[in-house]
Protein backbone atom coordinates (compact mmCIF):
# COMPACT_ATOMS: atom_id res chain seq x y z
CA UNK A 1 0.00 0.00 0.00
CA UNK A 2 1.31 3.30 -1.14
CA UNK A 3 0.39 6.93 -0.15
CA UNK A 4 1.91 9.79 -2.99
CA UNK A 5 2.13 13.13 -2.14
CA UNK A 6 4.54 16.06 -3.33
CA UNK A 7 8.09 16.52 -3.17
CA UNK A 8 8.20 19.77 -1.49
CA UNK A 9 7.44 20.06 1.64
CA UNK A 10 6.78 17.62 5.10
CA UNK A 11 4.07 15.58 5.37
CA UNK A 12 2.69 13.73 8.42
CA UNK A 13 1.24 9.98 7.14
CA UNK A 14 -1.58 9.27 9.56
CA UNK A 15 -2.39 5.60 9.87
CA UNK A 16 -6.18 5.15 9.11
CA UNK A 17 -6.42 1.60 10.79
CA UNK A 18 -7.28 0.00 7.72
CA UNK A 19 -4.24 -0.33 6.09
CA UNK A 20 -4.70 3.32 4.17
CA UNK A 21 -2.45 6.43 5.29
CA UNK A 22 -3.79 10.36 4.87
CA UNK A 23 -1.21 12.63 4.62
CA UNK A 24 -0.89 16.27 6.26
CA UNK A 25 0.87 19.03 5.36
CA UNK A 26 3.43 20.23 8.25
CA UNK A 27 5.47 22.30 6.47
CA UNK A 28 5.67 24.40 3.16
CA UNK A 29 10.08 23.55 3.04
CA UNK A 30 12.00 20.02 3.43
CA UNK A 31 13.24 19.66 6.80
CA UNK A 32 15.96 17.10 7.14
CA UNK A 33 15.20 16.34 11.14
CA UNK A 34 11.87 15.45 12.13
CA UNK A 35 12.03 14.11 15.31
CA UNK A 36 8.93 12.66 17.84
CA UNK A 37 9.31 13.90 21.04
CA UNK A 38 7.39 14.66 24.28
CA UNK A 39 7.57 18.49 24.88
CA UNK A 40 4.67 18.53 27.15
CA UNK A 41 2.46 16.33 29.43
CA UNK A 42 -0.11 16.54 27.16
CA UNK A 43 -0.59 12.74 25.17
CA UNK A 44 0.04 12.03 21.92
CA UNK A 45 3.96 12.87 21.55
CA UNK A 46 4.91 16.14 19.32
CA UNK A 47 7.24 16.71 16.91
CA UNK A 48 9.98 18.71 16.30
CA UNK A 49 10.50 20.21 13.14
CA UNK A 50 14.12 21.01 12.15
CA UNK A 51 16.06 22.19 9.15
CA UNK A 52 19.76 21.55 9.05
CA UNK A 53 22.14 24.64 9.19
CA UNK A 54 18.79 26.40 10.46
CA UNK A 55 18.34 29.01 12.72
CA UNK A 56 15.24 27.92 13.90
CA UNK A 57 13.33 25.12 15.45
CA UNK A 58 9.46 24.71 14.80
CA UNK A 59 7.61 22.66 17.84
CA UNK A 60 4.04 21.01 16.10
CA UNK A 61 1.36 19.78 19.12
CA UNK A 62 -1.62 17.66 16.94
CA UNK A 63 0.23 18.46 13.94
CA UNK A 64 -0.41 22.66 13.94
CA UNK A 65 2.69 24.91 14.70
CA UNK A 66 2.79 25.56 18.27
CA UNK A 67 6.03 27.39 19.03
CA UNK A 68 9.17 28.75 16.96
CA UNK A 69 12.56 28.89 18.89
CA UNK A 70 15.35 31.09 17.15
CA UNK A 71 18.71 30.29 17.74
CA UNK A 72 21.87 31.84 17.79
CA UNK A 73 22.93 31.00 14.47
CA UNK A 74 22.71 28.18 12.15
CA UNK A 75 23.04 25.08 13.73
CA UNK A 76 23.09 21.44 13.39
CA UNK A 77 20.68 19.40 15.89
CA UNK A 78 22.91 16.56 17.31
CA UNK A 79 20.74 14.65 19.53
CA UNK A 80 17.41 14.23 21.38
CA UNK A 81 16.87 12.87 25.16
CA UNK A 82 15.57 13.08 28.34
CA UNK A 83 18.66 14.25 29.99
CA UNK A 84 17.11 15.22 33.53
CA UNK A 85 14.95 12.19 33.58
CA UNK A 86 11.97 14.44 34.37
CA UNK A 87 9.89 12.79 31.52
CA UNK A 88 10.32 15.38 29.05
CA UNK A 89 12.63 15.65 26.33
CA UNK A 90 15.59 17.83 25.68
CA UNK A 91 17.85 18.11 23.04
CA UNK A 92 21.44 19.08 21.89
CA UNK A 93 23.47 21.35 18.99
CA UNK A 94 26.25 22.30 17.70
CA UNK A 95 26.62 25.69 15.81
CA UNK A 96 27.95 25.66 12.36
CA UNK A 97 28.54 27.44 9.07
CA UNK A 98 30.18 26.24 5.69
CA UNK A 99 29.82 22.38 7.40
CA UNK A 100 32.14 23.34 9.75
CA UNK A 101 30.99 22.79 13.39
CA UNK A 102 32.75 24.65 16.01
CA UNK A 103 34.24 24.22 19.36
CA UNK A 104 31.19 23.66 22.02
CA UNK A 105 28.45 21.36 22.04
CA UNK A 106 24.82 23.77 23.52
CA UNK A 107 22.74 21.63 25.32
CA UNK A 108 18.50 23.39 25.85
CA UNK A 109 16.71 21.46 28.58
CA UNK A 110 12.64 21.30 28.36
CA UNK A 111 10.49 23.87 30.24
CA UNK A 112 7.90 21.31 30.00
CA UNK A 113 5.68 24.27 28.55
CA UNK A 114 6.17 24.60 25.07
CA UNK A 115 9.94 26.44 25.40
CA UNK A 116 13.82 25.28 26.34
CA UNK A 117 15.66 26.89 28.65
CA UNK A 118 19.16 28.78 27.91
CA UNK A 119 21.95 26.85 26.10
CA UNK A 120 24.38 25.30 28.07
CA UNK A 121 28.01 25.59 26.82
CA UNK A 122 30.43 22.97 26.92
CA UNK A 123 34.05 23.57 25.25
CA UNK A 124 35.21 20.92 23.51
CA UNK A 125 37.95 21.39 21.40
CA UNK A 126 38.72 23.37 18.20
CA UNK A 127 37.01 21.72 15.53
CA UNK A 128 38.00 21.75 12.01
CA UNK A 129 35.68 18.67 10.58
CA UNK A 130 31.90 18.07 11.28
CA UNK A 131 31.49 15.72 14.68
CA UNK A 132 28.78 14.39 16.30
CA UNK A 133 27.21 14.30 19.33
CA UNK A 134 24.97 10.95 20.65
CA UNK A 135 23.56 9.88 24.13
CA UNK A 136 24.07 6.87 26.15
CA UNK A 137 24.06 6.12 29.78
CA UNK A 138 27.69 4.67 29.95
CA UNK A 139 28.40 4.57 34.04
CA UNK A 140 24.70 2.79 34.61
CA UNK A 141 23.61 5.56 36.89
CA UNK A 142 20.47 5.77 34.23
CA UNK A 143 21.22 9.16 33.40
CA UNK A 144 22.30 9.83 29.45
CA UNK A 145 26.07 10.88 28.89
CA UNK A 146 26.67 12.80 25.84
CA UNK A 147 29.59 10.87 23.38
CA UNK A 148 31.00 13.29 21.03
CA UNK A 149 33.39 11.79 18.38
CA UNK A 150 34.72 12.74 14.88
CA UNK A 151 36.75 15.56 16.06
CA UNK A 152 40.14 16.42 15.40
CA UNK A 153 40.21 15.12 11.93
CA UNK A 154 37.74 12.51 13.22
CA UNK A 155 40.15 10.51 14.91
CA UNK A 156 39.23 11.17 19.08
CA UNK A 157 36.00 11.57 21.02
CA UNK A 158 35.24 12.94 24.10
CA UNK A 159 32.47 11.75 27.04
CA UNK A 160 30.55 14.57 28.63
CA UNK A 161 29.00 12.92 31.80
CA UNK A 162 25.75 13.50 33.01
CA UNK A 163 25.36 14.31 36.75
CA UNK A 164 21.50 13.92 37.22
CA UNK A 165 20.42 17.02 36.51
CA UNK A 166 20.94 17.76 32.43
CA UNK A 167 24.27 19.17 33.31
CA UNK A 168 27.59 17.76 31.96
CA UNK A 169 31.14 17.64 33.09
CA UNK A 170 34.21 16.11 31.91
CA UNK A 171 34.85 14.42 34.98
CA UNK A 172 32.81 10.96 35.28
CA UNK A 173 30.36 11.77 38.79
CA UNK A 174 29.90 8.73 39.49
CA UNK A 175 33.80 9.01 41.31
CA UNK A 176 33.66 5.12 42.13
CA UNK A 177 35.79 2.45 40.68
CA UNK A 178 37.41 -1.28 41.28
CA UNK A 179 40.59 -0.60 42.74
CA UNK A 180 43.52 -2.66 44.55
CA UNK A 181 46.21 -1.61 46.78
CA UNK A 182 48.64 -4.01 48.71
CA UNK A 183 47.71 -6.93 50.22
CA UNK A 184 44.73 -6.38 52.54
CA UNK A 185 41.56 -7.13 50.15
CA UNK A 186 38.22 -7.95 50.43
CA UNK A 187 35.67 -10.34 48.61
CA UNK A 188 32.16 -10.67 48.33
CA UNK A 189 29.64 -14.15 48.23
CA UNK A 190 27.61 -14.50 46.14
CA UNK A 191 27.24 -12.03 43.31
CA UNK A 192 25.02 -11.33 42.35
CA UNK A 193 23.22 -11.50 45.63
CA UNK A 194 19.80 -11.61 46.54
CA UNK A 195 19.21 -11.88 50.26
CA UNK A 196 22.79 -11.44 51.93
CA UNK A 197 26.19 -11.13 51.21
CA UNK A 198 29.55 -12.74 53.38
CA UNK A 199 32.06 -10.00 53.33
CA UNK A 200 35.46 -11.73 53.37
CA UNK A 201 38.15 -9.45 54.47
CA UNK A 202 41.90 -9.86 54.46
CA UNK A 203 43.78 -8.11 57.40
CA UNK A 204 47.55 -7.56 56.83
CA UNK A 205 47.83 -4.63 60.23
CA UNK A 206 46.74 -3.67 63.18
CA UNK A 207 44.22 -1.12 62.34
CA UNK A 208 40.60 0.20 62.55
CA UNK A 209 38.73 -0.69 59.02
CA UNK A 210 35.53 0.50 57.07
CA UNK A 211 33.32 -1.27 54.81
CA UNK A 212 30.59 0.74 52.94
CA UNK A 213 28.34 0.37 50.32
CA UNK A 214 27.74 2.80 47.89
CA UNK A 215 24.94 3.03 44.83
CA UNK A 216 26.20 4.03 41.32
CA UNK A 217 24.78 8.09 42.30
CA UNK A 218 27.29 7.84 45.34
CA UNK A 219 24.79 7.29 47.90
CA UNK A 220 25.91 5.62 51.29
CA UNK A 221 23.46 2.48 52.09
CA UNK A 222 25.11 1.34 54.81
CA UNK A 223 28.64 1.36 56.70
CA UNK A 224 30.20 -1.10 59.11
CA UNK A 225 33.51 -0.10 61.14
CA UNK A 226 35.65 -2.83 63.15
CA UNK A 227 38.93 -2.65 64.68
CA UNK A 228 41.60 -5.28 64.30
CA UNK A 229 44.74 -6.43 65.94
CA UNK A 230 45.75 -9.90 64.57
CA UNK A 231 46.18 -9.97 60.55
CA UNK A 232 44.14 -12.39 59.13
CA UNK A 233 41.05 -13.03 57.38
CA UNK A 234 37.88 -12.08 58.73
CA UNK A 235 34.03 -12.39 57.90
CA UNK A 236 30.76 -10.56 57.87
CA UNK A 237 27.09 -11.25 57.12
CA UNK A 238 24.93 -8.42 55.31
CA UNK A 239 21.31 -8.32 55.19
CA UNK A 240 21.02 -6.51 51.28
CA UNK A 241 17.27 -8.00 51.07
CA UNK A 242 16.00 -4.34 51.38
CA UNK A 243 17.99 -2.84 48.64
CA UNK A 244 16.64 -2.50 44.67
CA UNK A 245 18.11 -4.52 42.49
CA UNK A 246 20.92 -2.99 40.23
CA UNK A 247 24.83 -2.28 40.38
CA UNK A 248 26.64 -1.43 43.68
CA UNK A 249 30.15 -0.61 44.89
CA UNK A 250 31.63 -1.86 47.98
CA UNK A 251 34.60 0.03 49.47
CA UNK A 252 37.12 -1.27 52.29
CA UNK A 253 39.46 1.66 53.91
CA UNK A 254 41.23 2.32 56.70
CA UNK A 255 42.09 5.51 57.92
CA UNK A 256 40.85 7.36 54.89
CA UNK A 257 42.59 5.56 52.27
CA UNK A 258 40.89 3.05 50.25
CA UNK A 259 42.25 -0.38 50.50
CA UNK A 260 40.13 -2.39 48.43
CA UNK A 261 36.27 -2.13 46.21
CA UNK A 262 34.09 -4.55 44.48
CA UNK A 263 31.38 -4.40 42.59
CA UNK A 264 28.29 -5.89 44.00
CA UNK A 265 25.11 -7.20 41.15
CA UNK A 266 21.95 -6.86 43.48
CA UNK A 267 19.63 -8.94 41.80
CA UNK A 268 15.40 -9.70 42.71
CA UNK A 269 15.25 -13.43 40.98
C-alpha cells in the first residue's frame, strides 16, 4: 500500500487503521530532522520540526505549529533525550557554518511548557571537521552521557558525563571504581546476591577498618567499622534483602585511604 504526495514540503502519514495512510501538510520547506518527542504532558507525543544549518526550530502539538525557537545561528541538531529524567525531552546542537561545526556542544533542557531553557556551553575542542554528538548512559547511573566523536580530523571523542540534573562535566560523577592496593583485600559471596552477602576481608595490620556500600549516584546504604589487631582473614554477614536490584560498589578503607572495592550485582530473581 502506497500513499503519494509532493516533493516539497513535510508531510505527516496518519495511519487510518485500515491499512490506508492520509497525509498532512506540516510544512511548506524540506526539513531534514523530524524528530517525535514529548515536549509537554499533554498525550500524543509532538514533533519537532528542524532544518539543518537552520536558525530555527518549529515545535508542532496535533500536527499545527505551536512554538518557533530562534537560535543563535545556524546550527546542526545533534541529539534528542531526556537528559534530567523528568519525563520530558531535551535536546542538543552544535553551531555551524560552511559544514564546519565549532568548538562547544549547547545543550537546551525542556520547560515542560512549550519552550527550552538557555543553552548550556560545553568547550570541547577546536574543531576543524563536522562531529557528532549521541547519548548513552555509559556509568549505569540511568542518566544519558553525551559521546561526542569525529573531532580532530575525526580521529578522538570525548564523554561529557551527566550528573542527574541535564548538566555535563568532563569528569565521570559517578567518582567510584574497582581498585587494589597491597595486600589487605576484600571479597564478596555471592554475586550477584539476593538476600545477603559474606564480606570476606583480608587483614595484613593492626588497624581500625571501614566497609561501605555505595549506589552508582554515590549514595551511602550502609557502613560497618571494626577494629583489628591480629592480621588475618575475617568475615561478615549483610542483610542486602531491602535494597533495589541494580549495580553497587563496595569500598574497604582504613584511615581514609581506600584499600580495596568490588562491585556488588543486586539482583530480585
Amino acid at each position: 500500500m502506497t500513499t503519494s504526495f509532493p516533493n516539497i514540503g513535510t508531510y505527516a502519514l496518519l495511519n487510518q487503521g485500515d491499512f490506508t495512510f492520509s497525509s498532512t501538510k506540516l510544512d511548506s520547506l524540506y526539513l531534514s530532522t523530524k524528530p517525535v518527542l514529548n515536549i509537554d504532558n499533554i498525550f500524543p507525543q509532538d514533533i519537532m520540526l528542524f532544518r539543518t544549518l537552520s536558525d530555527e526550530i518549529r515545535l508542532l502539538d496535533h500536527f499545527q505549529l505551536r512554538n518557533s525557537l530562534y537560535l543563535e545561528s545556524a546550527v546542526q541538531l545533534e541529539d534528542i533525550n531526556d537528559y534530567d529524567q523528568d519525563g520530558f525531552d531535551d535536546y542538543c546542537y552544535t553551531r555551524c557554518w560552511f559544514g564546519y561545526c565549532t568548538d562547544s556542544v549547547y545543550i537546551r533542557i525542556n520547560d515542560q511548557d512549550w519552550g527550552f531553557q538557555d543553552s548550556q556551553d560545553y568547550y570541547v575542542d577546536p574543531m576543524w571537521t563536522m562531529f557528532f554528538v549521541r547519548s548513552t548512559d555509559l556509568n549505569g547511573d540511568t542518566y544519558p552521557d553525551l559521546v561526542l566523536s569525529g573531532y580532530n580530523d575525526r580521529r578522538q571523542f570525548k564523554i561529557l558525563w551527566n550528573d542527574g540534573d541535564g548538566t555535563f562535566s568532563y569528569l565521570n560523577p559517578v567518582g567510584i571504581k574497582e581498585i587494589r592496593h597491597g595486600k589487605t583485600s576484600l571479597t564478596i559471596f555471592p554475586n550477584p546476591a539476593n538476600h545477603h552477602i559474606d564480606i570476606n576481608m583480608e587483614i595484613n595490620h593492626e588497624d581500625t577498618y571501614e566497609i561501605m556500600l555505595y549506589s552508582l549516584t554515590g549514595q551511602k546504604l550502609f557502613q560497618s567499622i571494626g577494629k583489628f589487631s591480629i592480621p588475618g582473614t575475617y568475615s561478615i554477614r549483610q542483610d542486602v534483602s531491602t535494597i533495589p536490584s541494580g549495580i553497587y560498589f563496595l569500598v574497604f578503607q582504613s584511615n581514609g585511604a581506600i584499600l580495596d572495592s568490588k562491585k556488588l550485582v543486586k539482583s530480585n530473581e
